[in-house]
PDB file of N, CA and C in Angstrom:
ATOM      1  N   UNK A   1     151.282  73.305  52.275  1.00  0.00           N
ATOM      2  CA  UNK A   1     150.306  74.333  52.029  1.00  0.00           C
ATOM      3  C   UNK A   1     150.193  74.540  50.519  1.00  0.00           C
ATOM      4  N   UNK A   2     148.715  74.643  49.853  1.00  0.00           N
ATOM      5  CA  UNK A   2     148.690  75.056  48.427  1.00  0.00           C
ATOM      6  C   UNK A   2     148.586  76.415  48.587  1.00  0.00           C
ATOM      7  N   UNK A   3     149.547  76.767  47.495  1.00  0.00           N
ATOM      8  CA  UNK A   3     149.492  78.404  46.960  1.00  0.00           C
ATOM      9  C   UNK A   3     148.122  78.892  46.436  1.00  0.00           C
ATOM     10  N   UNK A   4     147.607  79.899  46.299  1.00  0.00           N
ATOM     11  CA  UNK A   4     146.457  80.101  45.743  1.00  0.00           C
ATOM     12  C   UNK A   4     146.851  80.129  44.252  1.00  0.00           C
ATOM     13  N   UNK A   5     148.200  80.340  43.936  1.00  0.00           N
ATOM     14  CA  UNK A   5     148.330  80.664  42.529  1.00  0.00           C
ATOM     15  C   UNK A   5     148.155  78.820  41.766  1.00  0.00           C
ATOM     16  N   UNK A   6     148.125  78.378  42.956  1.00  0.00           N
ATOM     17  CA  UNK A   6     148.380  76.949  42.306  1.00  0.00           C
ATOM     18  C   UNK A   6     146.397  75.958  42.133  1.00  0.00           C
ATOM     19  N   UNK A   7     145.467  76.701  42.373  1.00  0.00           N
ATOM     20  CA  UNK A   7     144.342  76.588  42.246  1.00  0.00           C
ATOM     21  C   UNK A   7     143.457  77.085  41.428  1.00  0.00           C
ATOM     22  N   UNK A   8     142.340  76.505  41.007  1.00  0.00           N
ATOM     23  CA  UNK A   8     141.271  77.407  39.585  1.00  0.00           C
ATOM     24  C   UNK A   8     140.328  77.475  40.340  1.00  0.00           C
ATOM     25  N   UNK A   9     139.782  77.240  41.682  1.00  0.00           N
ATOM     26  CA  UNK A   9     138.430  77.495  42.082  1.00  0.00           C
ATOM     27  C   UNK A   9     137.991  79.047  42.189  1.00  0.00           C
ATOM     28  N   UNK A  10     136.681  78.988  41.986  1.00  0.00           N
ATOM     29  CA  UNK A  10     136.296  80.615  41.795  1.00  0.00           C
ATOM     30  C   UNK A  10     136.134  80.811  43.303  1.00  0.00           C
ATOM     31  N   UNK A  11     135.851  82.163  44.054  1.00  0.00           N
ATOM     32  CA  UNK A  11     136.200  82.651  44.931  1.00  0.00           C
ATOM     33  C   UNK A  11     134.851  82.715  45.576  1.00  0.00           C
ATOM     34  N   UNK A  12     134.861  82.089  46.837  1.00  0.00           N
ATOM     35  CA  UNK A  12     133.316  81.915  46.975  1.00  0.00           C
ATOM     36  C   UNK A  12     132.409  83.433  47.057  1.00  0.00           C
ATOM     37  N   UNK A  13     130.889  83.350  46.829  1.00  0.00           N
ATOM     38  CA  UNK A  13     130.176  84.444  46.429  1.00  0.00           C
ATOM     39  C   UNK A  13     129.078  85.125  48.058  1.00  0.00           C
ATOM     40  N   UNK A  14     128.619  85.734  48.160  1.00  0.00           N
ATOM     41  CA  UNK A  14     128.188  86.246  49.280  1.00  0.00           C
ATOM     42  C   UNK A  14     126.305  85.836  48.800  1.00  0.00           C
ATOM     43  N   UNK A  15     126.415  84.520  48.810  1.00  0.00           N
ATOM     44  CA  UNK A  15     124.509  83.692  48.530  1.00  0.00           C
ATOM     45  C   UNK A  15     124.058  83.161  50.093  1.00  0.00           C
ATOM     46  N   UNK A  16     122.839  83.485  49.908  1.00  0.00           N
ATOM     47  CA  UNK A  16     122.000  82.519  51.217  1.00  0.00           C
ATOM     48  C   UNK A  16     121.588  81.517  50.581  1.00  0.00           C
ATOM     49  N   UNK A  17     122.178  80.112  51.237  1.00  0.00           N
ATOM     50  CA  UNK A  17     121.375  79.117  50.565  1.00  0.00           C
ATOM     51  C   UNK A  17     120.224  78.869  50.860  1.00  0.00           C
ATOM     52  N   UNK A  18     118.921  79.378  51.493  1.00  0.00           N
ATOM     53  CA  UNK A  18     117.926  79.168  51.760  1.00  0.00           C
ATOM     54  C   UNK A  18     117.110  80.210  50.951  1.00  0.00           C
ATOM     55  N   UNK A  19     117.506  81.123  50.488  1.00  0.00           N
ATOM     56  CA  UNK A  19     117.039  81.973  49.753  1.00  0.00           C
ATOM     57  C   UNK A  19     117.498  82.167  48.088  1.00  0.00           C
ATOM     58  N   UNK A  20     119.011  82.055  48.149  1.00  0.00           N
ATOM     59  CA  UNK A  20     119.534  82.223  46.383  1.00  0.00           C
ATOM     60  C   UNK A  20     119.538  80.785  45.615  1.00  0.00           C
ATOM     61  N   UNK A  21     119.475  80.110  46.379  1.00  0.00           N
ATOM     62  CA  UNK A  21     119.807  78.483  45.833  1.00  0.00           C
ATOM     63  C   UNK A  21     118.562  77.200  45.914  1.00  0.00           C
ATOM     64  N   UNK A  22     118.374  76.824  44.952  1.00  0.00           N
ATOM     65  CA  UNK A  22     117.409  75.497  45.376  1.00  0.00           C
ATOM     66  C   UNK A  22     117.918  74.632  44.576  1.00  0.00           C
ATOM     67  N   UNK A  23     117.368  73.452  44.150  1.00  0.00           N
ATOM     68  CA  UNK A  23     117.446  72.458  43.197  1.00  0.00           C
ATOM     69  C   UNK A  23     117.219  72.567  42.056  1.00  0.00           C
ATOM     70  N   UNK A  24     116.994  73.310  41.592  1.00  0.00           N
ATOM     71  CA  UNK A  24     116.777  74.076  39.647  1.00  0.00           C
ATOM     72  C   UNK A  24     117.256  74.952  39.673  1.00  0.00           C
ATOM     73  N   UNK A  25     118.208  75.449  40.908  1.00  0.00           N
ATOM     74  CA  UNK A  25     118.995  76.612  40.620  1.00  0.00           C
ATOM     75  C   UNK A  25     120.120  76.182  39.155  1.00  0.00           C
ATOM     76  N   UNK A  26     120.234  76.707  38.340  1.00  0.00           N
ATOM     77  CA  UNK A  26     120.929  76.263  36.787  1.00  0.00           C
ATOM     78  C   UNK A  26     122.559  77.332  36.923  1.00  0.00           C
ATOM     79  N   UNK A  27     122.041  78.665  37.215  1.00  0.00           N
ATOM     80  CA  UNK A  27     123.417  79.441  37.747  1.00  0.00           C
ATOM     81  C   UNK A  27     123.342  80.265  39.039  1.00  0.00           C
ATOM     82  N   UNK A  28     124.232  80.690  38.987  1.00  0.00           N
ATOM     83  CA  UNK A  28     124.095  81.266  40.413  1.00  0.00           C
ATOM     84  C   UNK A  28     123.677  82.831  39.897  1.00  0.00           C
ATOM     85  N   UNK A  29     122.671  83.339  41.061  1.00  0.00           N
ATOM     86  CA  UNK A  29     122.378  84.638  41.137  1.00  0.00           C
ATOM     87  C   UNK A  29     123.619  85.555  41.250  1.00  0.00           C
ATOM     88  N   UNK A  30     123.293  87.136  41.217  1.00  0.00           N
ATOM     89  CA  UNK A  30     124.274  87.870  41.394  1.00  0.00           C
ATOM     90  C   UNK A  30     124.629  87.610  43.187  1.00  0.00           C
ATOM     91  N   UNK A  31     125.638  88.079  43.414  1.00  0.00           N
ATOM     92  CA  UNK A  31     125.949  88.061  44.975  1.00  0.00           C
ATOM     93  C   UNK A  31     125.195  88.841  45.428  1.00  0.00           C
ATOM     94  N   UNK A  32     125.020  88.648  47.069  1.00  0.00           N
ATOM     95  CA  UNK A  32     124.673  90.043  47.460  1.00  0.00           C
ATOM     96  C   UNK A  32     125.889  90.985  48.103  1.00  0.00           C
ATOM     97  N   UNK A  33     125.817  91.977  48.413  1.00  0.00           N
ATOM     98  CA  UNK A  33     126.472  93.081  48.946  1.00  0.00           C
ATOM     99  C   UNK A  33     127.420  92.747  50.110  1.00  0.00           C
ATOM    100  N   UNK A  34     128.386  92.748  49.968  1.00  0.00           N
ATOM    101  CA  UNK A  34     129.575  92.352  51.313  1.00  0.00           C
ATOM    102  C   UNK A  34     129.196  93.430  52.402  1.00  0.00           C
ATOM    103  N   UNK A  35     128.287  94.075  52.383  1.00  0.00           N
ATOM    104  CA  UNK A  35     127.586  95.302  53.555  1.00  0.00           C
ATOM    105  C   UNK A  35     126.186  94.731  53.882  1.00  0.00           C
ATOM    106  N   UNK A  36     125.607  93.631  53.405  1.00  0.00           N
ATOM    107  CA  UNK A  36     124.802  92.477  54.003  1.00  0.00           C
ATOM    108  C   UNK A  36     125.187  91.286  54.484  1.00  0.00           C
ATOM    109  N   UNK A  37     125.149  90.911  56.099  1.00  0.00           N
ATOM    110  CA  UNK A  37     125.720  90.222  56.775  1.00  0.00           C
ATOM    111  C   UNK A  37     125.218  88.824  56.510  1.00  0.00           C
ATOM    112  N   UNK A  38     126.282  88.207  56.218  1.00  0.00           N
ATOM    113  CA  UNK A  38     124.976  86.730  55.916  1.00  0.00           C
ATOM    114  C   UNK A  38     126.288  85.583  56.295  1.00  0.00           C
ATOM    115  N   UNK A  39     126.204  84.270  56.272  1.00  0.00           N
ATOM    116  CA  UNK A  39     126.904  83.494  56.919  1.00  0.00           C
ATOM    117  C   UNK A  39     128.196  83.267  55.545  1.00  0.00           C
ATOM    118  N   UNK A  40     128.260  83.266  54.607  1.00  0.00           N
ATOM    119  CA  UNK A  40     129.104  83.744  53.655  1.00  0.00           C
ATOM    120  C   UNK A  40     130.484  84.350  54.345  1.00  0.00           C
ATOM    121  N   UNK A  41     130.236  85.591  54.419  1.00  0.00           N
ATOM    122  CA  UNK A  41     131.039  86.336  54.753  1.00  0.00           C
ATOM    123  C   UNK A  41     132.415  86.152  55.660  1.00  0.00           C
ATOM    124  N   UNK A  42     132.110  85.285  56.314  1.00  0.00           N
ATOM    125  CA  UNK A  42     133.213  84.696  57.208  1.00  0.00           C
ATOM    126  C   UNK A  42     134.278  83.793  56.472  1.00  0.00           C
ATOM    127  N   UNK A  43     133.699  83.166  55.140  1.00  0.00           N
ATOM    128  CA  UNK A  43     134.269  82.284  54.279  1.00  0.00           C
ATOM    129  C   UNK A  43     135.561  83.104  53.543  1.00  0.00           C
ATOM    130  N   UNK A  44     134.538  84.151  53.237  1.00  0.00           N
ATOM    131  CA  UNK A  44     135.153  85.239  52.289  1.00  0.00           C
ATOM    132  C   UNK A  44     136.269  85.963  52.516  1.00  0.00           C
ATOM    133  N   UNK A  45     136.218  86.173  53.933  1.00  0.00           N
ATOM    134  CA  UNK A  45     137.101  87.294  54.928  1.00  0.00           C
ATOM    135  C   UNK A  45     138.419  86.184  55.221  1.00  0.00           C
ATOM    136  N   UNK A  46     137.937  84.947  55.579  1.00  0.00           N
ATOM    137  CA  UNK A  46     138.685  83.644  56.112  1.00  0.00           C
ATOM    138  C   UNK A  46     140.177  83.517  54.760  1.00  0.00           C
ATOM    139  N   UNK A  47     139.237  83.834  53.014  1.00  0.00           N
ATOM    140  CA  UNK A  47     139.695  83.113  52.334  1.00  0.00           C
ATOM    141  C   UNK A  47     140.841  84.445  51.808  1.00  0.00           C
ATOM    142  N   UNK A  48     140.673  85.648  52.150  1.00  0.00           N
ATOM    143  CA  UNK A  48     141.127  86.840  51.765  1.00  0.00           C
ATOM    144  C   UNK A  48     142.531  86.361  52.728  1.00  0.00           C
ATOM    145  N   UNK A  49     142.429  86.196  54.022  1.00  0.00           N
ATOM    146  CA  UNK A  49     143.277  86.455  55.306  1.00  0.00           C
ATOM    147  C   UNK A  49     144.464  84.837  55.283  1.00  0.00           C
ATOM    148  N   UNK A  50     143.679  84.182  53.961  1.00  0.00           N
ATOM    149  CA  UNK A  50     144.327  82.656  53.890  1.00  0.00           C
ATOM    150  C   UNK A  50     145.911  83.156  52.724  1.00  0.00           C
ATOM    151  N   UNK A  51     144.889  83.606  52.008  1.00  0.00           N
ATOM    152  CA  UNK A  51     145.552  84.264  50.378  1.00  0.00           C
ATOM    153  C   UNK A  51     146.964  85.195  50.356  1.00  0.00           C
ATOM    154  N   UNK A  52     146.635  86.012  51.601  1.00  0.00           N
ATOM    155  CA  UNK A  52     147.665  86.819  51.915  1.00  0.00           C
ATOM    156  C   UNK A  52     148.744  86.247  53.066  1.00  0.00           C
ATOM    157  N   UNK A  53     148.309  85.149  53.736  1.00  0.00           N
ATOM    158  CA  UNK A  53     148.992  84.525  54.603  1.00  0.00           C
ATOM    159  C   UNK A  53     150.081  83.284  53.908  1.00  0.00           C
ATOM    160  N   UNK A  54     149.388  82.732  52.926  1.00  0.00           N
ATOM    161  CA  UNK A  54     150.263  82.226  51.919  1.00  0.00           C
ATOM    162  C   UNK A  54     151.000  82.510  51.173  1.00  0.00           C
ATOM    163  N   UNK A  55     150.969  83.926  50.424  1.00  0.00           N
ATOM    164  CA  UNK A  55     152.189  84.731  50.007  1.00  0.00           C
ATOM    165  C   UNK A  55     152.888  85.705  51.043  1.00  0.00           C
ATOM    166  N   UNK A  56     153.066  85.478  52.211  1.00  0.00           N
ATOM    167  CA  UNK A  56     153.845  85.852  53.463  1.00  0.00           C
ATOM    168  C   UNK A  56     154.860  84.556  53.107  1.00  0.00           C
ATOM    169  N   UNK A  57     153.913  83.019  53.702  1.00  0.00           N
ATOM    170  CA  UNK A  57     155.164  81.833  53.547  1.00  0.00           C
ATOM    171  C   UNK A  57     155.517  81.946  52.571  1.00  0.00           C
ATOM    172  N   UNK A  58     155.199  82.142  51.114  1.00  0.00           N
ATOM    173  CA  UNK A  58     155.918  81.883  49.859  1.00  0.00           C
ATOM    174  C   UNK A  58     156.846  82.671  49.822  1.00  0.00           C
ATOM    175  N   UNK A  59     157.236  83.973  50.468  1.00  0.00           N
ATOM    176  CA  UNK A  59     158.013  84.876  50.302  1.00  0.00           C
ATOM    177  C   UNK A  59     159.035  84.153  51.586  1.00  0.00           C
ATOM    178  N   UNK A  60     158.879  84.503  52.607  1.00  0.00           N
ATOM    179  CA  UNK A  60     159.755  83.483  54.130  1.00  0.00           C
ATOM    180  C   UNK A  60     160.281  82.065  53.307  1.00  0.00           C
ATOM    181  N   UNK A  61     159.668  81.296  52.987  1.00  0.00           N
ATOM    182  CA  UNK A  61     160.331  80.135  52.259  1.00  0.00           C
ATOM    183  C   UNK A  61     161.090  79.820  50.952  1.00  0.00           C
ATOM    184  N   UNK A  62     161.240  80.943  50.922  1.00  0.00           N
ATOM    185  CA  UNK A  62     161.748  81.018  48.627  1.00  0.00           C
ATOM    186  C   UNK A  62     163.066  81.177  49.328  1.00  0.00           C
ATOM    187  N   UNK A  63     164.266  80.346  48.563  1.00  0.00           N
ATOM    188  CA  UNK A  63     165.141  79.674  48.168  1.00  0.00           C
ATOM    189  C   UNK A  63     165.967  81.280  48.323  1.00  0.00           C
ATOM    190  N   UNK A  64     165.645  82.012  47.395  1.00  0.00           N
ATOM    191  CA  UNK A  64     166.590  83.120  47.094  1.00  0.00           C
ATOM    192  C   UNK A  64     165.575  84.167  47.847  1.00  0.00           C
ATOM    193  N   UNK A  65     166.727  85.360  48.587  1.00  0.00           N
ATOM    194  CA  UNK A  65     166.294  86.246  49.325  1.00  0.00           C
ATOM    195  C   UNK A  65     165.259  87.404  48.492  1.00  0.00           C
ATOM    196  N   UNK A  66     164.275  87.965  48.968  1.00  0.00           N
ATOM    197  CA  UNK A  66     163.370  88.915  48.490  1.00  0.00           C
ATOM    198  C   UNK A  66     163.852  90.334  48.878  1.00  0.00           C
ATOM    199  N   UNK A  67     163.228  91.266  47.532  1.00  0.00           N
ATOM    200  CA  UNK A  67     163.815  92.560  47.768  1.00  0.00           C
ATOM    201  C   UNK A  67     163.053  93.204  48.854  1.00  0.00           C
ATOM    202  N   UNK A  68     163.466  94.529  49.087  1.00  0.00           N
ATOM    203  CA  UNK A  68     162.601  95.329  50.396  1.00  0.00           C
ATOM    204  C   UNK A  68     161.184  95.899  49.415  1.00  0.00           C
ATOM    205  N   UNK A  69     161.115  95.771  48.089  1.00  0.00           N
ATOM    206  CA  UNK A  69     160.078  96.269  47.295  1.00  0.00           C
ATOM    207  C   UNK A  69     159.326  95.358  47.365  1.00  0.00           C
ATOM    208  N   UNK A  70     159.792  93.757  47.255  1.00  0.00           N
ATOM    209  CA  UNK A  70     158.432  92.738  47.441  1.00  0.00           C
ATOM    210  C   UNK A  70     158.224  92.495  48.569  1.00  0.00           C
ATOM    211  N   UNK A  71     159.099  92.286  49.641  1.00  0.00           N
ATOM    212  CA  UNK A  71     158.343  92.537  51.301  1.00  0.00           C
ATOM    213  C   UNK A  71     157.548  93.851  51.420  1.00  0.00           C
ATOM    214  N   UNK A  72     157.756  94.574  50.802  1.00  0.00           N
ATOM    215  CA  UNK A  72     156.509  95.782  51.125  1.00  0.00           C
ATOM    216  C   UNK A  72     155.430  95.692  50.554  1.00  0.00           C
ATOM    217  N   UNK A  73     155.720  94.894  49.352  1.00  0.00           N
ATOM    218  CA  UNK A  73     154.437  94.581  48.826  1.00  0.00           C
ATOM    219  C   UNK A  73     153.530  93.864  49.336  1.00  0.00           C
ATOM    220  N   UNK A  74     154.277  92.538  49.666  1.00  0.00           N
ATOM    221  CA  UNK A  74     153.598  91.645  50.444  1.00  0.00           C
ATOM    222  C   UNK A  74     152.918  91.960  51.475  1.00  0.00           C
ATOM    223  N   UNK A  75     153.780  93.276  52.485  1.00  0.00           N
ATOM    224  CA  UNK A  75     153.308  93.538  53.665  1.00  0.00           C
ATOM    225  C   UNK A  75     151.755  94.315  52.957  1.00  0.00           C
ATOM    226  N   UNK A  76     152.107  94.833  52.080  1.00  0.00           N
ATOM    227  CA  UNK A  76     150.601  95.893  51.853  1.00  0.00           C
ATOM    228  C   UNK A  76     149.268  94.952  51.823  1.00  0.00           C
ATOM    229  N   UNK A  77     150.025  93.895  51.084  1.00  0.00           N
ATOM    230  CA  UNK A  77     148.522  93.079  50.790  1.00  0.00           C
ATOM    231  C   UNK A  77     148.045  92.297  51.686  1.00  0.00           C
ATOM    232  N   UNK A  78     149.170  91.856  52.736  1.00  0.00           N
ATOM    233  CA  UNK A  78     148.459  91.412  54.117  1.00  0.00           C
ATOM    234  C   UNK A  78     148.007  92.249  55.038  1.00  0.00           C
ATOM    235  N   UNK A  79     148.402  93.891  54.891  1.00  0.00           N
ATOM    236  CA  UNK A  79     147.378  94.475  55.668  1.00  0.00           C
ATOM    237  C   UNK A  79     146.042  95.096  55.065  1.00  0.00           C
ATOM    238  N   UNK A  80     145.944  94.940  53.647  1.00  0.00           N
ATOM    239  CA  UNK A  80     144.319  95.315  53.105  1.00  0.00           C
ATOM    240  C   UNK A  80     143.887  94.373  53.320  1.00  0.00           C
ATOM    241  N   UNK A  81     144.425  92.911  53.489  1.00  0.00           N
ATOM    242  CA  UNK A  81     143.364  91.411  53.729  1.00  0.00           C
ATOM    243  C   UNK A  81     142.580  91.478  55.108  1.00  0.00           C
ATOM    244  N   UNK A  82     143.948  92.166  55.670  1.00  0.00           N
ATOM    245  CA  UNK A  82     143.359  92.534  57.476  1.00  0.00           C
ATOM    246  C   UNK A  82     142.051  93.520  57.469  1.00  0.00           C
ATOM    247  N   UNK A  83     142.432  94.849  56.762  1.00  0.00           N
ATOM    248  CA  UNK A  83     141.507  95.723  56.832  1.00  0.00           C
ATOM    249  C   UNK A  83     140.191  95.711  56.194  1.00  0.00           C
ATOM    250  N   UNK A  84     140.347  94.458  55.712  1.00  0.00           N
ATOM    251  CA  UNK A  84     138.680  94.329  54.659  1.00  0.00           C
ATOM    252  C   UNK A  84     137.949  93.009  55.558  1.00  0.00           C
ATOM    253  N   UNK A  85     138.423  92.582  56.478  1.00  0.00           N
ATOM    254  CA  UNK A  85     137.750  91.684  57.774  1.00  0.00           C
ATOM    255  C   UNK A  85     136.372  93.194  57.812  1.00  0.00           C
ATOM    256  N   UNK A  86     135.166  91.953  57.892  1.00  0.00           N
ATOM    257  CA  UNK A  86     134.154  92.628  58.145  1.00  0.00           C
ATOM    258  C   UNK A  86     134.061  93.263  59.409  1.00  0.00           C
ATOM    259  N   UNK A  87     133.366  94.167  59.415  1.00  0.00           N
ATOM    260  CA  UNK A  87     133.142  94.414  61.113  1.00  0.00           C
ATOM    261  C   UNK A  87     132.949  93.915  61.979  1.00  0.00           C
ATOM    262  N   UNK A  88     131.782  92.880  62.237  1.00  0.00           N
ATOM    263  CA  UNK A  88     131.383  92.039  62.742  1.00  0.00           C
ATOM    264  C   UNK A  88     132.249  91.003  63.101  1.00  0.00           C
ATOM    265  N   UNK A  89     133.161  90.524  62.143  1.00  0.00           N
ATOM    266  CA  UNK A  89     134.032  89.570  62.403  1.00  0.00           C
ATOM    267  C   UNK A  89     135.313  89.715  63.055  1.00  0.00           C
ATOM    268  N   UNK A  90     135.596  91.346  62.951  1.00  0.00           N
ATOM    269  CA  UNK A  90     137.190  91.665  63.631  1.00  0.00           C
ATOM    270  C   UNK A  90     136.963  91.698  65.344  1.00  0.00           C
ATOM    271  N   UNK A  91     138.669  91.095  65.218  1.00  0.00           N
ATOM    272  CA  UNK A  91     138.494  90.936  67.055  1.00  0.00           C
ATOM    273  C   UNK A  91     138.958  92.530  67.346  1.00  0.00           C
ATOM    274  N   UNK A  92     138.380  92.238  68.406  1.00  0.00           N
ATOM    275  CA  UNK A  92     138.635  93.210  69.597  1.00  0.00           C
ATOM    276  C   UNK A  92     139.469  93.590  71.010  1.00  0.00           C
ATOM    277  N   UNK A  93     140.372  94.468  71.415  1.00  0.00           N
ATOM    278  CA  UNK A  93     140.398  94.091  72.887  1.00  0.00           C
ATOM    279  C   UNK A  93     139.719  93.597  73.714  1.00  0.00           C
ATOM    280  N   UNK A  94     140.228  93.064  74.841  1.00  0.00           N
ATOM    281  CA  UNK A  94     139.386  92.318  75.236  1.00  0.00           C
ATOM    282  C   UNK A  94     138.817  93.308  76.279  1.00  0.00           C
ATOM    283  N   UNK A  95     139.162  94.677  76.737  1.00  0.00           N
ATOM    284  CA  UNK A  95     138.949  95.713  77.552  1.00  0.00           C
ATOM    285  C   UNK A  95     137.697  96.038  76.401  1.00  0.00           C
ATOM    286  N   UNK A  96     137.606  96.353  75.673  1.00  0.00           N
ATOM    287  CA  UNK A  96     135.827  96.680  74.870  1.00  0.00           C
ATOM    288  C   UNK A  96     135.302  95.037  74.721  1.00  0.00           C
ATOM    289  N   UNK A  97     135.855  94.233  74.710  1.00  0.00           N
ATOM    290  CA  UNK A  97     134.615  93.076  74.530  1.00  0.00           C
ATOM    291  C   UNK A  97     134.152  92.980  76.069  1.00  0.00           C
ATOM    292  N   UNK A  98     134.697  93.418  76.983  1.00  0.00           N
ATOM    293  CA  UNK A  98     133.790  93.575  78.309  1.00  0.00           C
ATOM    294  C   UNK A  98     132.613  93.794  78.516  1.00  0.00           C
ATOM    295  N   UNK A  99     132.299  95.231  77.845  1.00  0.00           N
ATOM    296  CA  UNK A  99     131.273  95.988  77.759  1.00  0.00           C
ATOM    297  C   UNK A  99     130.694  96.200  76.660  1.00  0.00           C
ATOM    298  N   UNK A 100     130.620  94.960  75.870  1.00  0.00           N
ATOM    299  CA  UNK A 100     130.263  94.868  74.728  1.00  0.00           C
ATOM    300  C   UNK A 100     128.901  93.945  74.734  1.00  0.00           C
ATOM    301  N   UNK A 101     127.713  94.678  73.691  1.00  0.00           N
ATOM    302  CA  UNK A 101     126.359  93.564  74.392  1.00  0.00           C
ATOM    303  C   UNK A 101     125.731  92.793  73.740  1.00  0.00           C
ATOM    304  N   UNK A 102     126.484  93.097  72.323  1.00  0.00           N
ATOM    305  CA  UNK A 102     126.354  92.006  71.102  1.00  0.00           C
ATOM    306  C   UNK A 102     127.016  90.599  71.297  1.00  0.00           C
TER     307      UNK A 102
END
């Protein structure tokens, strides 16, 4: 597994390619709004929930034991990665996806 600390790619942006992007696109537009649903977003949420899942193993796999201050840390930042899953994208029981009509 690569660490994120061990990468330079920029963090992908919330663009429609049918709308922000063409072939003379030269830079990229501003993003749009993570409160506009667009196919992006799943990348974004995916890459948040990757980031924090990799400094879980980096912490479980390091050589020398971690304090209870950086497991809490760690734990914090894997549960804001959780809590910033879009709406749309978080699962559900499966007792409300029953009666669910979306």
């Amino acid at each position: 597994m690569i660490s994120d600390w061990q990468c330079d790619t920029a963090k992908p942006q919330n663009l429609n390619d049918s709308t922000d992007l063409d072939e003379d696109t030269a830079e990229l537009p501003p993003p749009a709004s993570e409160t506009q649903h667009m196919t992006a977003l799943g990348v974004i949420a995916r890459r948040r929930m990757l980031i924090a899942m990799g400094t879980v193993s980096d912490l479980t796999t390091a050589v020398k034991s971690s304090s209870y201050a950086e497991v809490m840390r760690v734990d914090g930042t894997l549960h804001e990665a959780a809590a910033s899953v879009f709406p749309p994208l978080k699962m559900k029981l499966m007792a409300a996806s029953v009666d669910d009509s979306s």
